[in-house]
N, C-alpha and C. Protein backbone atom coordinates (compact mmCIF):
# COMPACT_ATOMS: atom_id res chain seq x y z
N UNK A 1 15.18 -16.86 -56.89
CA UNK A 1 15.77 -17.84 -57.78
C UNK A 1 15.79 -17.29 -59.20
N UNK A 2 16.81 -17.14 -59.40
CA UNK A 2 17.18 -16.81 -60.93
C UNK A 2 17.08 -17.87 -62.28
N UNK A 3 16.16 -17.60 -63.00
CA UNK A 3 16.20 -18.68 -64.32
C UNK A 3 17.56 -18.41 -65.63
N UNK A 4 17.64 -19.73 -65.81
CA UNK A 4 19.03 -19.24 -67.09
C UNK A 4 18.27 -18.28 -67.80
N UNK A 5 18.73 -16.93 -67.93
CA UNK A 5 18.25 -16.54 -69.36
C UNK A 5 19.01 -16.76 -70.55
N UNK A 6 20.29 -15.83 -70.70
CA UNK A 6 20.43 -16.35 -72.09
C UNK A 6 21.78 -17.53 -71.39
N UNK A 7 21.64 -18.51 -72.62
CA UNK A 7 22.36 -19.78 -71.87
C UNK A 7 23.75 -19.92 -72.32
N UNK A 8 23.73 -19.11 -73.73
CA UNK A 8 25.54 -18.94 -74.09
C UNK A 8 26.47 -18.12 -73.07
N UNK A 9 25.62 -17.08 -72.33
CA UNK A 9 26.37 -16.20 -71.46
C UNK A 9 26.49 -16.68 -70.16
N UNK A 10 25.60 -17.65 -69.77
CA UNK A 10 25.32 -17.97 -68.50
C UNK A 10 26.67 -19.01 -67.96
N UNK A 11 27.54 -18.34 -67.08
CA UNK A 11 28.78 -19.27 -66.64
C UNK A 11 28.66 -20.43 -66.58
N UNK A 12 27.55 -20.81 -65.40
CA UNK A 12 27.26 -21.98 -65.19
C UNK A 12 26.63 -23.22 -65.85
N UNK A 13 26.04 -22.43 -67.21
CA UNK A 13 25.81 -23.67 -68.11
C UNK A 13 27.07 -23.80 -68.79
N UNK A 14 28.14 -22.99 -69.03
CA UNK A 14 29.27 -23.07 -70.00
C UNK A 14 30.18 -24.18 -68.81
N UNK A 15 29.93 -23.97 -67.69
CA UNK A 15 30.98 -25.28 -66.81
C UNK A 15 30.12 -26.51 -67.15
N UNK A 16 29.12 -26.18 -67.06
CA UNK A 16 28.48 -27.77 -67.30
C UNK A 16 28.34 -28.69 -68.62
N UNK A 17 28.80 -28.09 -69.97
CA UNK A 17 29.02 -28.17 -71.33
C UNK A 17 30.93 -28.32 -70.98
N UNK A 18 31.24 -27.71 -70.34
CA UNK A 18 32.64 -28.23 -69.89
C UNK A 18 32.60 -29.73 -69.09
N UNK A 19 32.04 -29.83 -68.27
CA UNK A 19 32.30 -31.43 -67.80
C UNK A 19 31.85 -32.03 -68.78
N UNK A 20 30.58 -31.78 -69.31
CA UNK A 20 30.45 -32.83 -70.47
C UNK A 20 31.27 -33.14 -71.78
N UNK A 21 32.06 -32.12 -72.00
CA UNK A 21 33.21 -32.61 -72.80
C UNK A 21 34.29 -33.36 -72.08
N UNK A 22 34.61 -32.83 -70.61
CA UNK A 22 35.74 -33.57 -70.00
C UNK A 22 35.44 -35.25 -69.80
N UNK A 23 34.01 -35.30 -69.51
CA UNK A 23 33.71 -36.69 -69.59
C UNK A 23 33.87 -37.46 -70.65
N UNK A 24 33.39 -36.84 -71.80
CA UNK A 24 33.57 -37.53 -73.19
C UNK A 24 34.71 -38.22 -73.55
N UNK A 25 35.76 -36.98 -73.08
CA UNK A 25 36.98 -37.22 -73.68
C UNK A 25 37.91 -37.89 -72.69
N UNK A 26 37.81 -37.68 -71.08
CA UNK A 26 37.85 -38.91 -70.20
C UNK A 26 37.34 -40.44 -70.56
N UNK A 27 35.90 -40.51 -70.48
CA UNK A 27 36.05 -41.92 -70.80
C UNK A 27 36.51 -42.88 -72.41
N UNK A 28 36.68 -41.71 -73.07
CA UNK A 28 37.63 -42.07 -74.46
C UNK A 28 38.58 -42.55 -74.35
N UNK A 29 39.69 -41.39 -73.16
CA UNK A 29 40.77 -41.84 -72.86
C UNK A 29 40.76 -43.48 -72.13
N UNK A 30 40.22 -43.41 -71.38
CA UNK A 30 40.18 -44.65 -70.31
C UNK A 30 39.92 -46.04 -71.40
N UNK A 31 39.12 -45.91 -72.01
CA UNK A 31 38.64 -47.00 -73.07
C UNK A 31 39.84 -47.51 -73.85
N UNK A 32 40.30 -46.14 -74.37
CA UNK A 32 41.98 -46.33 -75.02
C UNK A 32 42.98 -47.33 -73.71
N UNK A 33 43.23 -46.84 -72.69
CA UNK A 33 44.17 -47.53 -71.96
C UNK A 33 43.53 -49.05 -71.57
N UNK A 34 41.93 -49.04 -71.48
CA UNK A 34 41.88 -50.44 -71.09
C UNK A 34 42.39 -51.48 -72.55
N UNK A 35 42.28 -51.14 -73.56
CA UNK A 35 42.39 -51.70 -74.90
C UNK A 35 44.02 -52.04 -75.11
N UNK A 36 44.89 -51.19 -74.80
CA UNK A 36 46.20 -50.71 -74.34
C UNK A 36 46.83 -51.71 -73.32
N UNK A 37 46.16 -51.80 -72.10
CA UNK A 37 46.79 -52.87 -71.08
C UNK A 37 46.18 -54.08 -71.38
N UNK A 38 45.11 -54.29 -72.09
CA UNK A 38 44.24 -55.59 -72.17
C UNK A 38 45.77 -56.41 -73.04
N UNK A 39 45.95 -55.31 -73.90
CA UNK A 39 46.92 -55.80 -74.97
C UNK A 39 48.26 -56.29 -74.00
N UNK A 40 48.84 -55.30 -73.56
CA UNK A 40 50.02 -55.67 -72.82
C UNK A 40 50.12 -56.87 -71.89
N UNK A 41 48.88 -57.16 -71.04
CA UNK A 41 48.52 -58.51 -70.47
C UNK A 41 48.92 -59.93 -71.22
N UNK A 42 48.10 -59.63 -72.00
CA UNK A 42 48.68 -60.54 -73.56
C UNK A 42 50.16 -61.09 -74.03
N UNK A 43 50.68 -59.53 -74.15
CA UNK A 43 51.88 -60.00 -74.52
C UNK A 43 52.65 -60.85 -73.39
N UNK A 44 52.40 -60.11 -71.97
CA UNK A 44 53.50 -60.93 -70.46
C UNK A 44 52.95 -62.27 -70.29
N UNK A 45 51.48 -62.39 -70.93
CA UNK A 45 50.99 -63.81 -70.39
C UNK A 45 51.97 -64.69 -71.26
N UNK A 46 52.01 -64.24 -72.58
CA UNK A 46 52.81 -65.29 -73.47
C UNK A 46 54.02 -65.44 -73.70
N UNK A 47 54.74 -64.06 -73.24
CA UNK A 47 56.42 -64.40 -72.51
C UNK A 47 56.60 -65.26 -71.52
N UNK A 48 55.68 -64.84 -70.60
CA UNK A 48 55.90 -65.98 -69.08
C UNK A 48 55.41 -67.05 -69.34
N UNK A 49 54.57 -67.37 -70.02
CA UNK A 49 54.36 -69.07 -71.08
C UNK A 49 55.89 -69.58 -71.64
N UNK A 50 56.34 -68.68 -72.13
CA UNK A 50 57.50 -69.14 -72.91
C UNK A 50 58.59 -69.72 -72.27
N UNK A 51 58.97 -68.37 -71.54
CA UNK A 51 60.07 -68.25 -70.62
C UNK A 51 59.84 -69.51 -69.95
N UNK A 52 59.08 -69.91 -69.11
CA UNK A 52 58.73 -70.93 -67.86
C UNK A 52 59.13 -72.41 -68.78
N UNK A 53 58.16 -72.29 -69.86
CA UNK A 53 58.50 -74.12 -71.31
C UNK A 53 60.00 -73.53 -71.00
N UNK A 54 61.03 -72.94 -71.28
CA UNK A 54 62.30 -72.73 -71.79
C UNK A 54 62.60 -73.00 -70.44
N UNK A 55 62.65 -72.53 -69.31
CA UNK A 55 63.52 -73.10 -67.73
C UNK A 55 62.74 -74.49 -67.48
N UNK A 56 61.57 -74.93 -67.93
CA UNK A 56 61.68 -76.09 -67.57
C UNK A 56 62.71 -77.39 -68.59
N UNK A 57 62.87 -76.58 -69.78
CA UNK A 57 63.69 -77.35 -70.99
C UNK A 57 64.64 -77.70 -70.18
N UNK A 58 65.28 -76.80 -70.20
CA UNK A 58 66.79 -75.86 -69.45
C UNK A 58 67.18 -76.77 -68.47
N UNK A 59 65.75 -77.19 -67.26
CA UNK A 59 66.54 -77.69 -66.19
C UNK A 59 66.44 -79.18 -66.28
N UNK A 60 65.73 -79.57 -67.52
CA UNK A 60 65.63 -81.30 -67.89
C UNK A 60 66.67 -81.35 -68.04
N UNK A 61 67.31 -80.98 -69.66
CA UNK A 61 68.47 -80.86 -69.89
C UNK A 61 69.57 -81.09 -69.36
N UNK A 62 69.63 -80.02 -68.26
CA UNK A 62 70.93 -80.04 -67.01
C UNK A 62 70.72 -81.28 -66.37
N UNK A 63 69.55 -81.52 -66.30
CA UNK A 63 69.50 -83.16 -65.14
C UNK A 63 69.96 -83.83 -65.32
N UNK A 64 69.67 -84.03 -66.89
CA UNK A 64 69.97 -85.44 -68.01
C UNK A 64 70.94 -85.38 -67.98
N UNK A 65 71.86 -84.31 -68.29
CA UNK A 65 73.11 -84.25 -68.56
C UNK A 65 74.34 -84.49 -67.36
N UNK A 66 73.39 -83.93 -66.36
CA UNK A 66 74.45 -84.27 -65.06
C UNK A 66 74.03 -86.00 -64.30
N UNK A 67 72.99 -86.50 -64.50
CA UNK A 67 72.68 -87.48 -64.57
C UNK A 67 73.61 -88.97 -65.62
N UNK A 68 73.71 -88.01 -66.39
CA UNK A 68 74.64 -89.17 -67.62
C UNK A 68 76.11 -88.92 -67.62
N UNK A 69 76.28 -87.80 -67.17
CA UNK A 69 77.45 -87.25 -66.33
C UNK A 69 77.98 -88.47 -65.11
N UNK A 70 77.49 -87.96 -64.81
CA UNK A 70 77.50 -89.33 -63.06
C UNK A 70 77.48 -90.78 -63.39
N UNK A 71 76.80 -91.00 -64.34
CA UNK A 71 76.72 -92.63 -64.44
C UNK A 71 77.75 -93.28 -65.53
N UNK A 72 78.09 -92.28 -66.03
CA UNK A 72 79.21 -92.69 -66.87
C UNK A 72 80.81 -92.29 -66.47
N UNK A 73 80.78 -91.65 -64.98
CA UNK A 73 81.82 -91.02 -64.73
C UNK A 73 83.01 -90.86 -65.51
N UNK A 74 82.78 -90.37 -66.54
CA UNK A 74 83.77 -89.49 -67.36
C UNK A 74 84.21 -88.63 -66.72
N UNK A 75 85.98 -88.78 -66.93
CA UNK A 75 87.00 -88.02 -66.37
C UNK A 75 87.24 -86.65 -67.10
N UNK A 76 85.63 -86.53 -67.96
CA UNK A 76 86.02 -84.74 -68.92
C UNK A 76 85.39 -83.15 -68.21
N UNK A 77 86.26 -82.32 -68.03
CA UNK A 77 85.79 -80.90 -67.66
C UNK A 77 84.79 -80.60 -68.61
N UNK A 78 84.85 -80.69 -69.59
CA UNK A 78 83.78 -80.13 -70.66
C UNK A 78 82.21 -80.35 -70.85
N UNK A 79 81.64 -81.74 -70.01
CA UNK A 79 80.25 -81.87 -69.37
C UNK A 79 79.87 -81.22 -68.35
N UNK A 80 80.78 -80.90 -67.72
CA UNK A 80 80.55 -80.06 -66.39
C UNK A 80 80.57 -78.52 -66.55
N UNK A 81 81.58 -77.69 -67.69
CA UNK A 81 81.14 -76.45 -67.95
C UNK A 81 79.57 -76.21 -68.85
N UNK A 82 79.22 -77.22 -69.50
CA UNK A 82 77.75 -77.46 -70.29
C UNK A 82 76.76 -77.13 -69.23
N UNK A 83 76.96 -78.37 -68.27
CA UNK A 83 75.66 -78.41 -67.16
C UNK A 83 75.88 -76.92 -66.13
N UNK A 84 77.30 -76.31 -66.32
CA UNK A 84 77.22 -75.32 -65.45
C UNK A 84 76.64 -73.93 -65.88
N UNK A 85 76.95 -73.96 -67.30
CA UNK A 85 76.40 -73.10 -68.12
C UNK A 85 74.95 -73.18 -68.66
N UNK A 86 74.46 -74.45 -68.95
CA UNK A 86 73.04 -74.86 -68.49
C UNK A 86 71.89 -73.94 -67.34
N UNK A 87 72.55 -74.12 -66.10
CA UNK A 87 72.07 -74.00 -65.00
C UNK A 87 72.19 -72.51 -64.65
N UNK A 88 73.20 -72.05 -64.85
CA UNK A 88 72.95 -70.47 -65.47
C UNK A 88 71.99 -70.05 -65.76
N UNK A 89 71.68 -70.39 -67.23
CA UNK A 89 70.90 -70.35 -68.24
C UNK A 89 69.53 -70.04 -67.05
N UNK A 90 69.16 -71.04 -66.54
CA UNK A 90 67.89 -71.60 -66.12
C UNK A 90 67.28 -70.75 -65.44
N UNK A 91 68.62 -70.82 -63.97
CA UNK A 91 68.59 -69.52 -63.07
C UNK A 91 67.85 -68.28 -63.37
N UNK A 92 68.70 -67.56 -64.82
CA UNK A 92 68.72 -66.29 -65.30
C UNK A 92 67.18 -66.30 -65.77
N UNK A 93 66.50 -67.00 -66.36
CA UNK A 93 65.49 -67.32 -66.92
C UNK A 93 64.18 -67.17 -65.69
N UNK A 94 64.90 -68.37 -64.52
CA UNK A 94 63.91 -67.94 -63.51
C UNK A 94 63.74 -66.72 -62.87
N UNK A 95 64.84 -65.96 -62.55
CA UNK A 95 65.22 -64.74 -61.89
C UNK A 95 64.30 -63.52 -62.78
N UNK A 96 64.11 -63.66 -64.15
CA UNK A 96 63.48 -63.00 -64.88
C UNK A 96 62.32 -62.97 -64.99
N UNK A 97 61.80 -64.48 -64.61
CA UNK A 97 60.20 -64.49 -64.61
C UNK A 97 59.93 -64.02 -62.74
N UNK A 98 60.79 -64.31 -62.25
CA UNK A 98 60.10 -63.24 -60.86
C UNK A 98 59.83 -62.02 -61.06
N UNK A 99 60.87 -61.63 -61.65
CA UNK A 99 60.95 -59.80 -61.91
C UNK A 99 59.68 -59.26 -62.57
N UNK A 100 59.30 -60.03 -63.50
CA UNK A 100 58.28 -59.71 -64.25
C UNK A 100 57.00 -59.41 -63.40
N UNK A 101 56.60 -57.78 -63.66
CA UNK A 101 55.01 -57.60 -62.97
C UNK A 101 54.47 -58.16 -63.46
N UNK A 102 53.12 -58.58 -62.79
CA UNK A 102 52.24 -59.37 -62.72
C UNK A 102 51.23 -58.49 -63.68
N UNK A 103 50.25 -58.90 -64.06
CA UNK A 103 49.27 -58.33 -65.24
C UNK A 103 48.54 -57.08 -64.33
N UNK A 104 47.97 -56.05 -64.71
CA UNK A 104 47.42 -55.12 -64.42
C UNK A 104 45.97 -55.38 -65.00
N UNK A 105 45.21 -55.14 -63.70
CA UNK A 105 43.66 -55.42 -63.90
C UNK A 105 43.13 -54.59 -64.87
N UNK A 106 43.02 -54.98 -66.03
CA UNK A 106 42.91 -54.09 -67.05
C UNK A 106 41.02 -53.68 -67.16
N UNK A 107 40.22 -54.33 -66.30
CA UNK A 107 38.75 -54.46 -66.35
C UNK A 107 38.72 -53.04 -64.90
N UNK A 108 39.82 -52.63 -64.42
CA UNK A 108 39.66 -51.42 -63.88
C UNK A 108 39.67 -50.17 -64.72
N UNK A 109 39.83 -50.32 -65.53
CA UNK A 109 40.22 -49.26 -66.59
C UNK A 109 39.06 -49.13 -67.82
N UNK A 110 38.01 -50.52 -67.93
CA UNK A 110 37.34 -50.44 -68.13
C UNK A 110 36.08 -49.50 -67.56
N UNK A 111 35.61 -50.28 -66.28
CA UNK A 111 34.99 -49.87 -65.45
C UNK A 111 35.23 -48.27 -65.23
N UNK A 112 36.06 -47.68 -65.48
CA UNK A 112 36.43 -46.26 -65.15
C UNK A 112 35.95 -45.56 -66.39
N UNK A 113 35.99 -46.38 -67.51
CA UNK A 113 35.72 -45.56 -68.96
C UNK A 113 33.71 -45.81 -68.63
N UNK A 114 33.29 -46.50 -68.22
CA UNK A 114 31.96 -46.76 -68.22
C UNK A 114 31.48 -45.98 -67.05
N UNK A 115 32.02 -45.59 -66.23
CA UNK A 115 31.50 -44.52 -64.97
C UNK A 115 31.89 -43.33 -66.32
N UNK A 116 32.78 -42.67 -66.59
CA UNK A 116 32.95 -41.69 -67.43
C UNK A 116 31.32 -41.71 -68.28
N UNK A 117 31.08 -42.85 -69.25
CA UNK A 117 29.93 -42.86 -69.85
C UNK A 117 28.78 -41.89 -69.54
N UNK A 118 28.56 -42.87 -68.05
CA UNK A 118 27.95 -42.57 -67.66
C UNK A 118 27.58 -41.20 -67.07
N UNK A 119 28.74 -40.62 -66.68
CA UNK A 119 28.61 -39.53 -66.45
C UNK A 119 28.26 -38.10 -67.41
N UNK A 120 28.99 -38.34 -68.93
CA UNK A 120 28.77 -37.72 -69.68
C UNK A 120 27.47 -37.51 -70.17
N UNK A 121 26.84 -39.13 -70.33
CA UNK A 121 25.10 -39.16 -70.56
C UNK A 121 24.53 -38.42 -69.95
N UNK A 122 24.65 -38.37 -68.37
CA UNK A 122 23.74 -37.54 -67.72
C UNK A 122 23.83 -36.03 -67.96
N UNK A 123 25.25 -35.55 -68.31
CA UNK A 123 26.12 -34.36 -68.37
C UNK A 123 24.96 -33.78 -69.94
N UNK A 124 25.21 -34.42 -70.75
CA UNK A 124 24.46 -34.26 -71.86
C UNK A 124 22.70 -33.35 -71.51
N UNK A 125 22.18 -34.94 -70.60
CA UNK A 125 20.91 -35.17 -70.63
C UNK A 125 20.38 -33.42 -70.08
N UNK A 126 21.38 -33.37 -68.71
CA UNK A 126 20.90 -32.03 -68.22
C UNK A 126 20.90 -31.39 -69.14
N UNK A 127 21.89 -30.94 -70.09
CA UNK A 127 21.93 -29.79 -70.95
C UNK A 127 21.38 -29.74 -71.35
N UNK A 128 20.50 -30.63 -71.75
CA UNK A 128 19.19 -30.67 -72.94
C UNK A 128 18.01 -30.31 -72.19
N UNK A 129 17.96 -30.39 -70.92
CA UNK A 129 16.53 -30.19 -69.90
C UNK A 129 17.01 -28.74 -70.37
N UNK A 130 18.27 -27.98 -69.59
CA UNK A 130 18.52 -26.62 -69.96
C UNK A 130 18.03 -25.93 -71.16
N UNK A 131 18.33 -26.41 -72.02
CA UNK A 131 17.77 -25.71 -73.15
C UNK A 131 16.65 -26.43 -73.53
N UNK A 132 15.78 -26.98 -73.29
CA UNK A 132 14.63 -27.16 -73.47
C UNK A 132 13.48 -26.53 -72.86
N UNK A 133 13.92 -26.07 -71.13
CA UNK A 133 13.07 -25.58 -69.94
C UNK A 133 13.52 -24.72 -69.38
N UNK A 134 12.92 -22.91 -69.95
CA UNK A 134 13.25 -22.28 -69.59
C UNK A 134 13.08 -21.47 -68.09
N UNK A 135 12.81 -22.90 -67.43
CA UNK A 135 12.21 -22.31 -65.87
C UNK A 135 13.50 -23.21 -65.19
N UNK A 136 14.33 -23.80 -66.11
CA UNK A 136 15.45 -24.30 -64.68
C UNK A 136 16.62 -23.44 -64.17
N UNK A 137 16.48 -23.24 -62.82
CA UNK A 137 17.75 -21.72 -62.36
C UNK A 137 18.70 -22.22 -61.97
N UNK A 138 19.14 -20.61 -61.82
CA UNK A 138 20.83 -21.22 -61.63
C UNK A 138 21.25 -21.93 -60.24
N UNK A 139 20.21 -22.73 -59.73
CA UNK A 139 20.73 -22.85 -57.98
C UNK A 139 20.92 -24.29 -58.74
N UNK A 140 19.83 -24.93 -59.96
CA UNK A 140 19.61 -26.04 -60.35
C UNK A 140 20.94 -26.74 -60.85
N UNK A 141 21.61 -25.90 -61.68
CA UNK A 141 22.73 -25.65 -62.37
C UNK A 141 23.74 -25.82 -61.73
N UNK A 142 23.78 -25.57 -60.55
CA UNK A 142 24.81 -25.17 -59.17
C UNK A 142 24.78 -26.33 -58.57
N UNK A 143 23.56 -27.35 -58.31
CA UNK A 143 23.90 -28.59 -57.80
C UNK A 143 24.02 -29.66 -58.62
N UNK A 144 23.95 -29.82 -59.75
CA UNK A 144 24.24 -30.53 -60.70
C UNK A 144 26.24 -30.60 -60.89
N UNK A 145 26.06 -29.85 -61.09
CA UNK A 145 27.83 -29.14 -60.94
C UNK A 145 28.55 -29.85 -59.85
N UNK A 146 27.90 -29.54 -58.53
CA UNK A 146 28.47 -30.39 -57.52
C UNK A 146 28.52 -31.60 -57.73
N UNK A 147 27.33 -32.02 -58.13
CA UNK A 147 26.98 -33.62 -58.07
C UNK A 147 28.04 -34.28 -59.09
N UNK A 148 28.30 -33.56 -60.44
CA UNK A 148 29.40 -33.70 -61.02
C UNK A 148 30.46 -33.78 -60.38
N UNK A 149 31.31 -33.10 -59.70
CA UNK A 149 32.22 -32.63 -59.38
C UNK A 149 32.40 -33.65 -58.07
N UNK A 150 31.53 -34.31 -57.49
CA UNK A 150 31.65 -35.47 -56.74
C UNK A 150 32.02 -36.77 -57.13
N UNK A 151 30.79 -36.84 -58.28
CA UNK A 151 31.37 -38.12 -58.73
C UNK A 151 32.37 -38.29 -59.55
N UNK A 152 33.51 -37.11 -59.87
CA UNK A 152 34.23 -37.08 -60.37
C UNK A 152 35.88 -37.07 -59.09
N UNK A 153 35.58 -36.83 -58.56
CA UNK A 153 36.06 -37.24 -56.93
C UNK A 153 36.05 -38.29 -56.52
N UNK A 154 35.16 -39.07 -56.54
CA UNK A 154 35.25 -40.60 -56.38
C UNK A 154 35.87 -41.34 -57.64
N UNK A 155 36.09 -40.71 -58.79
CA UNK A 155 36.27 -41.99 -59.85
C UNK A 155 38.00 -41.65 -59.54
N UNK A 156 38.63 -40.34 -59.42
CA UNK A 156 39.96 -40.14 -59.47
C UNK A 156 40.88 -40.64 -58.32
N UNK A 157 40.19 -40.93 -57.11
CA UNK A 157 40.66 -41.86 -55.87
C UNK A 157 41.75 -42.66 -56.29
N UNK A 158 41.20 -43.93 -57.28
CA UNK A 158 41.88 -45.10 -57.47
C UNK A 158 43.14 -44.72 -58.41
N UNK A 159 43.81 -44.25 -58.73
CA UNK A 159 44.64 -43.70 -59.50
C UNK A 159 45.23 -44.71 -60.07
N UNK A 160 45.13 -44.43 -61.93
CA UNK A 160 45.33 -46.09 -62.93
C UNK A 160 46.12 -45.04 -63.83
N UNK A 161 47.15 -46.00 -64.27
CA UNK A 161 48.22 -45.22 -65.24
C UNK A 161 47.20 -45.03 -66.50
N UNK A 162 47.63 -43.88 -67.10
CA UNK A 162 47.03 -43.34 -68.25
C UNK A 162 48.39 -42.98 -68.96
N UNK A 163 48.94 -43.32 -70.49
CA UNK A 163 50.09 -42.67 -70.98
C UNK A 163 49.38 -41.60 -72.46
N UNK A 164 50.84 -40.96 -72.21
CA UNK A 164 50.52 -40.17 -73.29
C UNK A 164 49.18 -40.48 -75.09
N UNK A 165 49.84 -41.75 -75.22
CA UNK A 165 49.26 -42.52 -76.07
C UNK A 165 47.46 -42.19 -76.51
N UNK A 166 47.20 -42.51 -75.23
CA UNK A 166 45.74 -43.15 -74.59
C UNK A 166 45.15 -41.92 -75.30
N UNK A 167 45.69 -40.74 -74.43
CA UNK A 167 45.37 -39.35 -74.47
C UNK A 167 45.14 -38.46 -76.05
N UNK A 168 45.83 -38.61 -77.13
CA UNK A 168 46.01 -38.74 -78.17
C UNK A 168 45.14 -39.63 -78.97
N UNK A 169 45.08 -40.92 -78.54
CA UNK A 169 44.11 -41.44 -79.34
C UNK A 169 42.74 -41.15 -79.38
N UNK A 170 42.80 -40.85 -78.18
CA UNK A 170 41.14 -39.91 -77.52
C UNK A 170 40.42 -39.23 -78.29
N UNK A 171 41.81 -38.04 -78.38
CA UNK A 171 41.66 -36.62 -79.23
C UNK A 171 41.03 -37.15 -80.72
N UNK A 172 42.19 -37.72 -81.25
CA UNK A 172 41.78 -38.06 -82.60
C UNK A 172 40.74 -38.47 -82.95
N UNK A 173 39.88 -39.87 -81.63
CA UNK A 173 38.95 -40.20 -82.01
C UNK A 173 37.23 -39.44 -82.12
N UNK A 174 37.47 -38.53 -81.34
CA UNK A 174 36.66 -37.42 -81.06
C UNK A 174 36.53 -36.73 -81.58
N UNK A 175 37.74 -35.78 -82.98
CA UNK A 175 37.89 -35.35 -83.94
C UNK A 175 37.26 -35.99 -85.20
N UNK A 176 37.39 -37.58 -85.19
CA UNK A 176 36.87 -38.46 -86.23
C UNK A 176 35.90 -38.95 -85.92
N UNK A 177 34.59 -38.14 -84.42
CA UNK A 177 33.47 -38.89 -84.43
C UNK A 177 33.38 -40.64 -84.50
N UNK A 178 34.36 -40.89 -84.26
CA UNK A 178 34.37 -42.63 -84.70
C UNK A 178 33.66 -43.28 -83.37
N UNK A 179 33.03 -42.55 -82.43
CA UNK A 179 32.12 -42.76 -81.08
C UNK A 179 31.03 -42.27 -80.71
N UNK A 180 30.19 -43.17 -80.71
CA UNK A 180 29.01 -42.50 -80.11
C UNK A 180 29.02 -41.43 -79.23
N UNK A 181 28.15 -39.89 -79.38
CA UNK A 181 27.94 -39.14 -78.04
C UNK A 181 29.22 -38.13 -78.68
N UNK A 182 29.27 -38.16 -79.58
CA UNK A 182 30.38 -36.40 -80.04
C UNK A 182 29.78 -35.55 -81.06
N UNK A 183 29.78 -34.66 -80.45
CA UNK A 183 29.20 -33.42 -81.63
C UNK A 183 30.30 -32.23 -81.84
N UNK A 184 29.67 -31.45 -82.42
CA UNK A 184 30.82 -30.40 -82.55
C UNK A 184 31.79 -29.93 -81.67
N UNK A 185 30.84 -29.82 -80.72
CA UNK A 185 31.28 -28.45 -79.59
C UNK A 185 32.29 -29.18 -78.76
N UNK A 186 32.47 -31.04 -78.85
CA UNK A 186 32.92 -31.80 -78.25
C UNK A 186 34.43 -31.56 -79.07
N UNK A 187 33.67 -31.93 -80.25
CA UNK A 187 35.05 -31.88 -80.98
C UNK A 187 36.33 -30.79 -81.12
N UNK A 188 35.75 -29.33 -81.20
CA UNK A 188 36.41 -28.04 -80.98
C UNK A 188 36.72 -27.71 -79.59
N UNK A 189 36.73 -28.67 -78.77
CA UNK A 189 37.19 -28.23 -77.32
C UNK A 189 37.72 -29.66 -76.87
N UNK A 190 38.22 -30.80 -77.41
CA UNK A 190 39.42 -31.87 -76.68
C UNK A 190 40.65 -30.90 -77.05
């Protein structure tokens, strides 16, 4: 069993200072998109609020109108292109709120930035046993890596849109330290 000696040269601590930046800047990203869709939820909840008050206006309206239509049997075309154009209206309105996707579980995107956390903490924690204990070898190093590299396998399964955006804001924020858990080496390698 081989002990790290020197630890800047040693591959396998330089992959493992690599996941721990990929984590960092993974669950940065993820945090960004849950903040991102939390928002977008928002906005469809309060269109489809809208939209729905407006087709139910829409189809009072047409009632009333074809209702007062009928009871007054007026011999005019021009109530009847209203209520027909009305009902249009309504249609188009409903047809639109079907179309509309439904909200995206935005507490998945959470949950994904908090496994990231988590992962980075530990990613950290080893490094610091590493350079603290110069009796841990490279087999130690080697299953840590895996164990990384697993649970990084399980978090990518569920596959959640990430946009350009997210990714970018990440960077920047990691650059501007504006998060707990970034240091240099984090910062010179997003």
């Amino acid at each position: 069993m081989e002990n790290l000696k020197n630890l800047k040269q040693n591959e396998l601590f330089a992959r493992l200072i690599e996941y721990r930046i990929d984590f960092a800047y993974t669950r940065q990203v993820y945090f960004n998109a849950f903040l991102r869709v939390n928002k977008q939820n928002k906005k469809i909840e309060s269109r489809h609020k809208l939209f729905g008050f407006l087709s139910i206006l829409i189809s009072i309206i047409t009632l009333s109108a074809l209702t007062f239509y009928l009871s007054q049997a007026i011999k005019s075309n021009n109530i009847i292109f209203i209520v027909s154009g009305l009902s249009i209206i309504s249609l188009a309105i409903s047809i639109y709120l079907f179309s509309i996707k439904g909200p995206v579980n935005s507490n998945l995107f959470l949950e994904r930035a908090e496994a990231y956390l988590i992962l980075h903490k530990k990613a950290k924690n080893f490094e610091a046993i590493c350079q603290a204990d110069s009796k841990i070898t490279n087999e130690k190093v080697h299953e840590k890596l895996l164990y990384f590299e697993n649970e990084q396998e399980k978090l990518i399964k569920l596959p959640l849109e990430i946009i350009e955006k997210d990714y970018a804001l990440a960077k920047e924020q990691i650059r501007n330290r504006k998060n707990y858990g970034y240091d240099e080496v984090d910062e010179n390698n997003t």
